[in-house]
N, C-alpha and C. Protein backbone atom coordinates (compact mmCIF):
# COMPACT_ATOMS: atom_id res chain seq x y z
N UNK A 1 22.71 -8.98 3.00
CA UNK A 1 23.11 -7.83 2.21
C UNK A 1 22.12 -6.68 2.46
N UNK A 2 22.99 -5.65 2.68
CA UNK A 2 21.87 -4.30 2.67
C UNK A 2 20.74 -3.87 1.72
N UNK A 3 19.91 -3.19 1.99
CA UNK A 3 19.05 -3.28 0.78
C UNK A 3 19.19 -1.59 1.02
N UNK A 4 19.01 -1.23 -0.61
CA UNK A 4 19.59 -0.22 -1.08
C UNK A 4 18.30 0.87 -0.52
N UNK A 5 18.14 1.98 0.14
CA UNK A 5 17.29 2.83 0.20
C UNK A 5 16.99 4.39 -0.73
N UNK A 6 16.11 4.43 -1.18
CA UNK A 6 15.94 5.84 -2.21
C UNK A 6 14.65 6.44 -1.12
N UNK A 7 15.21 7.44 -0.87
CA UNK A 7 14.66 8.45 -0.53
C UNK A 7 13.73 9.48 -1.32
N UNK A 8 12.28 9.60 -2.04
CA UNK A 8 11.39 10.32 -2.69
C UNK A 8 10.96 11.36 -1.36
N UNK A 9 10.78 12.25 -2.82
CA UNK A 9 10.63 13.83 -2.65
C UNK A 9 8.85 14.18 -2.75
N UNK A 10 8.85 15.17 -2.03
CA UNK A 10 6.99 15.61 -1.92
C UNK A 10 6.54 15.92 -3.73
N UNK A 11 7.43 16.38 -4.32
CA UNK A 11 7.20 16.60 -6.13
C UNK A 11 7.32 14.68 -6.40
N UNK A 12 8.25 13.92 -6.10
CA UNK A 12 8.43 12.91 -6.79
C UNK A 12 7.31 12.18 -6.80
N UNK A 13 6.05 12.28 -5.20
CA UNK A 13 4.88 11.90 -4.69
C UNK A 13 3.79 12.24 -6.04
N UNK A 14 4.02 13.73 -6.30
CA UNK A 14 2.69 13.86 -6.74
C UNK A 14 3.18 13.80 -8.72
N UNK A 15 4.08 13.28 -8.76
CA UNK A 15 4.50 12.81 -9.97
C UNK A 15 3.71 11.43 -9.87
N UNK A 16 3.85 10.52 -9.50
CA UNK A 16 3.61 9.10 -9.35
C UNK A 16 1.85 9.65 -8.80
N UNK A 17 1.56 10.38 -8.64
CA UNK A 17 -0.01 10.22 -8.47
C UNK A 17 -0.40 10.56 -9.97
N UNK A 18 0.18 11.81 -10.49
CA UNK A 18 -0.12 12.04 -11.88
C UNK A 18 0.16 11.05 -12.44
N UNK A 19 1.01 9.89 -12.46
CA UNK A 19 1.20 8.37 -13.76
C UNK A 19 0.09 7.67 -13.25
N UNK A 20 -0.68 7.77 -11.71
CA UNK A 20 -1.86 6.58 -11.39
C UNK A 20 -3.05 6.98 -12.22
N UNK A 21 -3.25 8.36 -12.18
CA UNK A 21 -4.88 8.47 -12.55
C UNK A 21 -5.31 8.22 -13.78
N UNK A 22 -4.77 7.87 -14.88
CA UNK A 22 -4.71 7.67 -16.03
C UNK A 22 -4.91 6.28 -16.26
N UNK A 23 -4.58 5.38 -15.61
CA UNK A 23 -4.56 4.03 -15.22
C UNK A 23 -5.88 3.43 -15.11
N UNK A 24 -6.86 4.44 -14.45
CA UNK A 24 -7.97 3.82 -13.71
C UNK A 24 -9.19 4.00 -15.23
N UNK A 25 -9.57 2.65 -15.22
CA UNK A 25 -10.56 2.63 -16.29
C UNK A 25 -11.93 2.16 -15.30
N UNK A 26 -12.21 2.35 -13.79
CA UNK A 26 -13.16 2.02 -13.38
C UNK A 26 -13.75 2.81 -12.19
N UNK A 27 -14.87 2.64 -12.30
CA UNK A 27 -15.52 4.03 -11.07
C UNK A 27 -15.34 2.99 -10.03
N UNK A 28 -14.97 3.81 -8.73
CA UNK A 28 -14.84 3.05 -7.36
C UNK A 28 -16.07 3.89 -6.78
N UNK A 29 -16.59 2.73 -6.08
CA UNK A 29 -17.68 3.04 -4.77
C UNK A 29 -16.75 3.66 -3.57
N UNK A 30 -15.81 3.53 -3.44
CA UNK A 30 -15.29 3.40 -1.95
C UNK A 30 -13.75 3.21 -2.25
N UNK A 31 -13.18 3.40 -1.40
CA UNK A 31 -11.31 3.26 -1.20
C UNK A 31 -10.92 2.87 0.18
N UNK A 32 -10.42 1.71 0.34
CA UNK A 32 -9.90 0.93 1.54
C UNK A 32 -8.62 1.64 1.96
N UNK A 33 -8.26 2.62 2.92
CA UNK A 33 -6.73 2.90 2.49
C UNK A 33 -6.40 2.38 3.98
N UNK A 34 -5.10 1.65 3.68
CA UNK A 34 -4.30 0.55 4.08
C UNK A 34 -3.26 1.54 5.72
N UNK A 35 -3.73 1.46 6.62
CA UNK A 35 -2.92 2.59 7.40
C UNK A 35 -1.88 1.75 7.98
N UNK A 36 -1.02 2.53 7.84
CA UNK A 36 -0.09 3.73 7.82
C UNK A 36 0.36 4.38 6.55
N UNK A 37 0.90 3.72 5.94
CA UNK A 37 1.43 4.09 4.99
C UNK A 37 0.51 4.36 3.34
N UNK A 38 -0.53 3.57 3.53
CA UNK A 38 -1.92 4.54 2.85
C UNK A 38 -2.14 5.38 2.77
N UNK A 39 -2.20 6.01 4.15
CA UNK A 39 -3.05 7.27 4.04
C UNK A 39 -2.96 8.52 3.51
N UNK A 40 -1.36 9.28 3.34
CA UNK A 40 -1.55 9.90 2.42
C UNK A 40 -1.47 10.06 0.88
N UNK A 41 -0.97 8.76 0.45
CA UNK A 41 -1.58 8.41 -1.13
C UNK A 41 -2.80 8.25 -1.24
N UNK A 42 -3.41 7.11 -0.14
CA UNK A 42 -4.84 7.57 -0.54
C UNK A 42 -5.77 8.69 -0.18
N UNK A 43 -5.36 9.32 0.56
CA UNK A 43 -5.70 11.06 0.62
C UNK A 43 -5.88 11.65 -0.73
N UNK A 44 -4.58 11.71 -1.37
CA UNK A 44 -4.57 12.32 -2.46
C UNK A 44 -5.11 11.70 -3.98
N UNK A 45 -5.10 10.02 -3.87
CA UNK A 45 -5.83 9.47 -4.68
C UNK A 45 -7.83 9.88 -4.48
N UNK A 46 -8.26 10.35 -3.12
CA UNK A 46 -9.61 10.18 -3.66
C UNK A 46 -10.05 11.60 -3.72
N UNK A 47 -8.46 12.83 -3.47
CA UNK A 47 -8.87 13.93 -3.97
C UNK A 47 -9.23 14.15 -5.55
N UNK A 48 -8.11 13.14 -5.82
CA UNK A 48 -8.07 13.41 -7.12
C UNK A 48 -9.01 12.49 -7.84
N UNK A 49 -10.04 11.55 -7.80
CA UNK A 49 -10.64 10.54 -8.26
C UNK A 49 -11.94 11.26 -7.58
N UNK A 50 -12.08 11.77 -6.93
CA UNK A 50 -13.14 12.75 -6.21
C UNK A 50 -13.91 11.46 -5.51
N UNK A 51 -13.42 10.41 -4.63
CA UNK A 51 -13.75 9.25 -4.14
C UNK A 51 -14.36 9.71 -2.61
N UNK A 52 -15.55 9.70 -2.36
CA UNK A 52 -15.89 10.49 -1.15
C UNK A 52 -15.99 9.51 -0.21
N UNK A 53 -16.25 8.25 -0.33
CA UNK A 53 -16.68 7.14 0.87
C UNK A 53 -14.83 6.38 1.09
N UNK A 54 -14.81 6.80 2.08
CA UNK A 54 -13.45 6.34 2.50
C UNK A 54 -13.30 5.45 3.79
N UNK A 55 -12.29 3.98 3.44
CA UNK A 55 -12.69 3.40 4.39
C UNK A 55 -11.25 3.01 5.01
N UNK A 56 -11.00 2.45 6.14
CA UNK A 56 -9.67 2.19 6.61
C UNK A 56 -9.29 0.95 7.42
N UNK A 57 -8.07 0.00 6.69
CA UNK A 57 -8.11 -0.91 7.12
C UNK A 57 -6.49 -1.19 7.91
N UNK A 58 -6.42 -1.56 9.26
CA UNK A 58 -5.15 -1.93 9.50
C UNK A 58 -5.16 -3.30 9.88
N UNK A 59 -3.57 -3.27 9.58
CA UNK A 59 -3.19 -5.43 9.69
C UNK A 59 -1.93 -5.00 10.07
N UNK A 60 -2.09 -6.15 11.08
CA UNK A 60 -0.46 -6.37 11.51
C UNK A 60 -0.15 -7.84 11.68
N UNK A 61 1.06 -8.31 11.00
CA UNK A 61 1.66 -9.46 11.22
C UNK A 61 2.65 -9.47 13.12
N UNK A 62 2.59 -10.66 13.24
CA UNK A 62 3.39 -10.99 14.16
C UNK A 62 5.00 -10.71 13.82
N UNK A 63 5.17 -9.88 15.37
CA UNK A 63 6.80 -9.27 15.02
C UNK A 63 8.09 -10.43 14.69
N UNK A 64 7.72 -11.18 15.29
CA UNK A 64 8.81 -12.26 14.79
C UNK A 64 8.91 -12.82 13.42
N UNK A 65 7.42 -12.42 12.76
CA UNK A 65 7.20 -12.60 11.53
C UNK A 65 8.07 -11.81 10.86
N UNK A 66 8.38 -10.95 11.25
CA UNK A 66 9.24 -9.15 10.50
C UNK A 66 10.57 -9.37 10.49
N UNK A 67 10.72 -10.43 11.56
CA UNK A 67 12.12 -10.53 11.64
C UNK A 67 13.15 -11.89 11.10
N UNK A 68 12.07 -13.22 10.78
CA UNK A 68 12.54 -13.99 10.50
C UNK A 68 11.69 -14.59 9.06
N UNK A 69 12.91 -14.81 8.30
CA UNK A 69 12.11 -15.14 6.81
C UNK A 69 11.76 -15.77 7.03
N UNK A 70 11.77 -17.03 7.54
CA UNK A 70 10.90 -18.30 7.51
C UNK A 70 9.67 -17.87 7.88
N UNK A 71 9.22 -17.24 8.87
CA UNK A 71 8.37 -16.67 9.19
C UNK A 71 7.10 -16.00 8.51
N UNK A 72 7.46 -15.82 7.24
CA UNK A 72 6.93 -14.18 6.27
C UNK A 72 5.26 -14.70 5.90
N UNK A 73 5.34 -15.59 6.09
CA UNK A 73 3.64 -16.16 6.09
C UNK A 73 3.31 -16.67 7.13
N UNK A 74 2.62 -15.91 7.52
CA UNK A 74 2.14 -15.86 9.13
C UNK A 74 0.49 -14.84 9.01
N UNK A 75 -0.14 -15.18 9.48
CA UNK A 75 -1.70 -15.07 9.81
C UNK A 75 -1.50 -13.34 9.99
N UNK A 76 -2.32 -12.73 9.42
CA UNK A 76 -2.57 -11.31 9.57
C UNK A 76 -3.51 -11.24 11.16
N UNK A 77 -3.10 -10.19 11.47
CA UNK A 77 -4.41 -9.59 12.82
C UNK A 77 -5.09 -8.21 12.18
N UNK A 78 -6.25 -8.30 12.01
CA UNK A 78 -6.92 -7.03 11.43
C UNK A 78 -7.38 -6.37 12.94
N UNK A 79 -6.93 -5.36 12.58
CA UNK A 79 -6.88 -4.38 13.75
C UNK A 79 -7.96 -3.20 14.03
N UNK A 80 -8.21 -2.96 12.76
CA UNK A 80 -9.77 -2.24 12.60
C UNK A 80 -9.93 -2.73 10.60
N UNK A 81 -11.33 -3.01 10.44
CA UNK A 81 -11.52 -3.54 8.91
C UNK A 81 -12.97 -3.32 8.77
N UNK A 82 -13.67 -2.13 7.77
CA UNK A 82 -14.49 -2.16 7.34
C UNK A 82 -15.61 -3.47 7.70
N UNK A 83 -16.97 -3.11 7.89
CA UNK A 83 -18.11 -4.13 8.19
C UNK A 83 -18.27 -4.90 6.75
N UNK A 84 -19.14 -5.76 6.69
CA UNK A 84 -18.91 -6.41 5.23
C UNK A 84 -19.82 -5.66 4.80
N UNK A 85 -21.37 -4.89 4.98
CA UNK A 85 -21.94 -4.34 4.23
C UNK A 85 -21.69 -2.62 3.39
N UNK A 86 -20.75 -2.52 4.54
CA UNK A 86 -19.59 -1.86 3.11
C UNK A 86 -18.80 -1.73 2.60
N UNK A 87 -18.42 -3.24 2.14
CA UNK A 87 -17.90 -3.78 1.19
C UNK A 87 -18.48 -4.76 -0.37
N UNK A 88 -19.74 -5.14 0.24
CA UNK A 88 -20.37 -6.29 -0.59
C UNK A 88 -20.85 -5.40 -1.51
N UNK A 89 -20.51 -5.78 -3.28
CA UNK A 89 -21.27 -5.24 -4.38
C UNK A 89 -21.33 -4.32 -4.64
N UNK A 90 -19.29 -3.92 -4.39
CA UNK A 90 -18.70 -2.34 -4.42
C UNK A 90 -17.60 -2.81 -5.16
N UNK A 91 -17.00 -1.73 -5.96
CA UNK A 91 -15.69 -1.29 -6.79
C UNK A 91 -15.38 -0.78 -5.41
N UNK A 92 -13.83 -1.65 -4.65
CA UNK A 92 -13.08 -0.97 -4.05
C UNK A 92 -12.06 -0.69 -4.15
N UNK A 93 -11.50 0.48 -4.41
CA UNK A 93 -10.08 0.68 -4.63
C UNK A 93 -8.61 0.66 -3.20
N UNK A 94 -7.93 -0.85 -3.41
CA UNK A 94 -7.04 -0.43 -1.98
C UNK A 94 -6.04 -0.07 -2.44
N UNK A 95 -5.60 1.08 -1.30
CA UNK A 95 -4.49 1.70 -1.48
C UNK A 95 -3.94 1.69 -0.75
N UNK A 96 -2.15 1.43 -0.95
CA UNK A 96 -1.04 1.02 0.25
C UNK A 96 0.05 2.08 0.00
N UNK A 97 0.97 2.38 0.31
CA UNK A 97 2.03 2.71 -0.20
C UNK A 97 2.82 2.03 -1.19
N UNK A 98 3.27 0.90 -0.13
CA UNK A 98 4.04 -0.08 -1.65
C UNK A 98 3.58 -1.22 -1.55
N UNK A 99 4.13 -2.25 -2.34
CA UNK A 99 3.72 -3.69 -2.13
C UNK A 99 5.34 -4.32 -2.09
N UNK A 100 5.55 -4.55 -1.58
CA UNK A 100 6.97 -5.48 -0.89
C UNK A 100 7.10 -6.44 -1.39
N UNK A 101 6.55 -7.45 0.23
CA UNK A 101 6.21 -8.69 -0.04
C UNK A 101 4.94 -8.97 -0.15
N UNK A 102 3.83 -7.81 -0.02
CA UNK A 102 2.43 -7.86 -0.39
C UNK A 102 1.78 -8.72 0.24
N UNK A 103 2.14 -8.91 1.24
CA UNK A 103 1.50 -9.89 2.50
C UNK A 103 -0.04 -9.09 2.80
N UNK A 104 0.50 -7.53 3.33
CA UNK A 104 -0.68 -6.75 3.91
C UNK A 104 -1.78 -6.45 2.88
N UNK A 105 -1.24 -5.83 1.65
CA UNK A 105 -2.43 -5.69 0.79
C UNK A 105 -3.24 -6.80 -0.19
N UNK A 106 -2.69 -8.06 -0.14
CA UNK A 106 -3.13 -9.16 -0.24
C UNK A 106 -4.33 -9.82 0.72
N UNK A 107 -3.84 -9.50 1.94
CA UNK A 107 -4.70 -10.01 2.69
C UNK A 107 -5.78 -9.13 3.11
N UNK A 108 -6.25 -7.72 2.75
CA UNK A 108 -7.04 -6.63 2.83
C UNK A 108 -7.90 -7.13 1.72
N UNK A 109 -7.22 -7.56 0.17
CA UNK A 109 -8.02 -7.20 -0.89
C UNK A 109 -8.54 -9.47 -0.34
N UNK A 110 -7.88 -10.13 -0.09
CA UNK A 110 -8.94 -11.51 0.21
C UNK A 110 -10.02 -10.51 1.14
N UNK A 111 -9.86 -10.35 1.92
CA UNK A 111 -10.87 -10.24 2.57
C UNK A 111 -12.14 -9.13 2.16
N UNK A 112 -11.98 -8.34 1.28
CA UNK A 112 -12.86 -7.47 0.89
C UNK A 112 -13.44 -8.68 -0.15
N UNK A 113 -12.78 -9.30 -1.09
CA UNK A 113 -13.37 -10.26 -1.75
C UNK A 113 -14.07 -11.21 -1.08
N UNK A 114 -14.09 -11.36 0.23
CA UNK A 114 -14.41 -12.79 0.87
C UNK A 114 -15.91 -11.98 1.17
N UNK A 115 -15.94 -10.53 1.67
CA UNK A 115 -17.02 -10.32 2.10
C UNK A 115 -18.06 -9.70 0.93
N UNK A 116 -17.64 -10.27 -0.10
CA UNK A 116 -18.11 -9.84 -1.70
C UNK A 116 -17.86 -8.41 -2.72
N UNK A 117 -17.05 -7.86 -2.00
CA UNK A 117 -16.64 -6.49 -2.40
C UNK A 117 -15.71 -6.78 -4.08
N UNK A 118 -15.63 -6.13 -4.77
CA UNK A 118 -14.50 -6.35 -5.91
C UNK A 118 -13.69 -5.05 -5.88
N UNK A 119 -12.39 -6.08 -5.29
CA UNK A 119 -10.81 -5.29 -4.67
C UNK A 119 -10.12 -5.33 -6.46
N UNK A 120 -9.41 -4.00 -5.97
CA UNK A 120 -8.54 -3.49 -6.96
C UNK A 120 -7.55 -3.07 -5.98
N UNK A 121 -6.59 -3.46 -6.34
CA UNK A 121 -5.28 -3.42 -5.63
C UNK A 121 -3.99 -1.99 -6.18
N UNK A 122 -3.74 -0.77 -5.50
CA UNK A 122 -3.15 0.02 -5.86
C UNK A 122 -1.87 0.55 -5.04
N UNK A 123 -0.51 0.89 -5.31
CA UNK A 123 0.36 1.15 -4.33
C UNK A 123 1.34 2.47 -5.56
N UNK A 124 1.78 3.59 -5.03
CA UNK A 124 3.16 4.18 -5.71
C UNK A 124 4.01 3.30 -6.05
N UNK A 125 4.41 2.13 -5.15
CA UNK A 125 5.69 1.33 -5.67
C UNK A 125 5.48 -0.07 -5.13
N UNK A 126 6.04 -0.83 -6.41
CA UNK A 126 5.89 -1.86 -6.69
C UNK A 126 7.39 -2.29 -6.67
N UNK A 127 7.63 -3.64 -5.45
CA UNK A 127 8.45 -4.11 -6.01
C UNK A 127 8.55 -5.74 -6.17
N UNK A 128 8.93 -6.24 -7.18
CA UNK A 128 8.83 -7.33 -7.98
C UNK A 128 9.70 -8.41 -7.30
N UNK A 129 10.99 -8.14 -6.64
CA UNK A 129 11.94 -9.00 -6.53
C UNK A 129 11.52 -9.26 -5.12
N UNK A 130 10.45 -8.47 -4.19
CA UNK A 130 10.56 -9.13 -2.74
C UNK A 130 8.62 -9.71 -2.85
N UNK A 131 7.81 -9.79 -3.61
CA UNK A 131 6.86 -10.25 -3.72
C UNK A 131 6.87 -11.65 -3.43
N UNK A 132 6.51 -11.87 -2.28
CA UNK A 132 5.89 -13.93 -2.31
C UNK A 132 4.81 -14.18 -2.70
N UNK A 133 3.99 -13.48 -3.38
CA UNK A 133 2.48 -14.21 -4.27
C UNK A 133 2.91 -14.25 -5.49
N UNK A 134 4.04 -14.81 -6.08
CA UNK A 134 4.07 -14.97 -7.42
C UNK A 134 3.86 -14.40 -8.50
N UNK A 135 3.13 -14.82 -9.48
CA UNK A 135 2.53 -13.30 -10.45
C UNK A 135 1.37 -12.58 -10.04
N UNK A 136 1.04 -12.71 -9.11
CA UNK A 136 0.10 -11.78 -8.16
C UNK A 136 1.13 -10.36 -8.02
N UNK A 137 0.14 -9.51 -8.56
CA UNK A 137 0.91 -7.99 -8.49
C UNK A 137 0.00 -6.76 -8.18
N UNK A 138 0.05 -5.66 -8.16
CA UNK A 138 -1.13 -4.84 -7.89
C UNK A 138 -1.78 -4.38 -9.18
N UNK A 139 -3.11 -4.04 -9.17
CA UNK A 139 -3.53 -4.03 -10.33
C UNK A 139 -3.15 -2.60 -10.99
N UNK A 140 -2.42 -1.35 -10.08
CA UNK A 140 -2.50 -0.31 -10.44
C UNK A 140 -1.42 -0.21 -9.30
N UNK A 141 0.03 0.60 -10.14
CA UNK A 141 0.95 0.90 -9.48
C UNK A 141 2.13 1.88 -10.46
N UNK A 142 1.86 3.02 -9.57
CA UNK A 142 3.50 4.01 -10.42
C UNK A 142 4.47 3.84 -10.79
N UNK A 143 5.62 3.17 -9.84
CA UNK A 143 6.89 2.86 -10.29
C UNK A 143 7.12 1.23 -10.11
N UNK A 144 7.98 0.81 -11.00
CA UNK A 144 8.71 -0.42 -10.26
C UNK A 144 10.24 0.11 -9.34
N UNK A 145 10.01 -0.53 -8.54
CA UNK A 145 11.72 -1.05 -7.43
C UNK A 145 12.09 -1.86 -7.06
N UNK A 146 13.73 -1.53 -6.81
CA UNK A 146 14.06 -2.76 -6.00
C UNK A 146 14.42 -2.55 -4.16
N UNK A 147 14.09 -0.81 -4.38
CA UNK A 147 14.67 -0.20 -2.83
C UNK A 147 13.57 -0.21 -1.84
N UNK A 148 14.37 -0.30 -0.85
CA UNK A 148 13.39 0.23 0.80
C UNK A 148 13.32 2.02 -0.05
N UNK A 149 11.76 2.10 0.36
CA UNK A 149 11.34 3.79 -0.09
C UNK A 149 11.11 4.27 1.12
N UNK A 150 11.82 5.51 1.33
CA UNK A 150 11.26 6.85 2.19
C UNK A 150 10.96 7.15 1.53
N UNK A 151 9.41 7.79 2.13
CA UNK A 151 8.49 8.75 1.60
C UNK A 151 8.96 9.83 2.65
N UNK A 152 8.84 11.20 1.61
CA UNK A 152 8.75 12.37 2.31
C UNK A 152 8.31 12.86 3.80
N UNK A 153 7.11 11.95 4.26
CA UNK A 153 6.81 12.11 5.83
C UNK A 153 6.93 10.73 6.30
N UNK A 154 8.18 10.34 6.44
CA UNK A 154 8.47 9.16 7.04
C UNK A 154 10.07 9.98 7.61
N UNK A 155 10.64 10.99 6.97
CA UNK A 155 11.87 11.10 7.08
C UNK A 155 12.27 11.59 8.26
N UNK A 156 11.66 12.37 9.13
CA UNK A 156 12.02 13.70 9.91
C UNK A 156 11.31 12.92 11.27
N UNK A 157 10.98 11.22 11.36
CA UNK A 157 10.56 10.76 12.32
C UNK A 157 11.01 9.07 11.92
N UNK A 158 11.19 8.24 13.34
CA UNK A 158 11.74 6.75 13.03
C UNK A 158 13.11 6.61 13.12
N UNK A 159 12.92 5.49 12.37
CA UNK A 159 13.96 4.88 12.03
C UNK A 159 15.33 5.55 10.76
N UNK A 160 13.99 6.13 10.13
CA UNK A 160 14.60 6.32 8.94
C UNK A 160 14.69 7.83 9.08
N UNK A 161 14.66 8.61 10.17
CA UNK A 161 15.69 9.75 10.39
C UNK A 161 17.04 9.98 9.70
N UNK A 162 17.85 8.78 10.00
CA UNK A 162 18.89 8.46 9.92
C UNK A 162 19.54 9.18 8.51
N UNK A 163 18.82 9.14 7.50
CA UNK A 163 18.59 9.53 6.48
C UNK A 163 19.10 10.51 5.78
N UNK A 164 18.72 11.85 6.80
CA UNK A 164 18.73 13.12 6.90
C UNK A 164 20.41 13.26 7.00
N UNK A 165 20.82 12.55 7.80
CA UNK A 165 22.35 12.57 8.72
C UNK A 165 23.39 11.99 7.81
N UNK A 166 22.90 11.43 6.64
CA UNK A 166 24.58 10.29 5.83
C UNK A 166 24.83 11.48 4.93
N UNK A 167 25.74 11.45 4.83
CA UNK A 167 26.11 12.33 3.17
C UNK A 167 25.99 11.74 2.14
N UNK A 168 25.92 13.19 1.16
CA UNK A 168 25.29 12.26 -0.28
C UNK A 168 26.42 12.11 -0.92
């Protein structure tokens, strides 16, 4: 079955940053932001948190992983990931876009924990029904969903061009 797509707006973005900051009851040392789809939430999260030490982590699963459910737990490849000494005996705040199936930002915030860091887990959208960690959720997140999200600069490039072209 298709999964339903909602398309958000550059206002709908900085709506859902205005519901995050209110949220945060803790000073961060640092912000892990999760690339690709991190980077400009967490852009605008450490404008607005005035978070100056910024760090960047990418993971990629195996493509056959993407394509076959059985598959969906499958070993991350960290592709570039912060050293552990700056991570150890830090408030880090990670930031993703969304959490899905929360494979990627799961396995960012083990590993900041593994190298002693204390991960706080943050995304715009949360969705509940494609999560495989159970009641594992992010600790800080704007909306709940159940849709594939375009973000505003995802649209006008990809896949999700397509977008632009259906009628409403």
């Amino acid at each position: 079955m298709p999964q339903r797509k909602e398309l958000i707006t550059w206002d709908e973005v900085g709506k859902l940053i205005d519901h995050l900051i209110p949220q945060f009851h803790t000073e961060f040392d640092a912000m892990v932001i999760i690339t690709r789809g991190g980077i400009i939430p967490g852009g605008l999260l450490c404008e607005a948190l005035d978070v100056e030490d910024v760090l960047t982590a990418a993971v990629d699963f195996p493509f056959e992983a993407q394509r076959d459910q059985s598959k969906l737990i499958a070993w991350p490849k960290f592709i570039q990931f912060p050293e552990d000494d700056q991570l150890t005996d830090r408030n880090l705040l990670i930031v993703d876009d969304v959490w899905g199936s929360g494979r990627t930002i799961t396995a960012v915030r083990s590993r900041v924990a593994g190298a002693g860091g204390f991960p706080y887990t943050c995304v715009l959208h949360y969705n509940p029904y494609r999560n495989l960690f159970g009641k594992l959720r992010p600790d800080y997140y704007a909306a709940l969903t159940d849709a594939y999200i375009v973000f505003p600069w995802e649209v006008d490039q990809g896949p999700d061009r397509v977008l632009l072209d259906e009628p409403e």
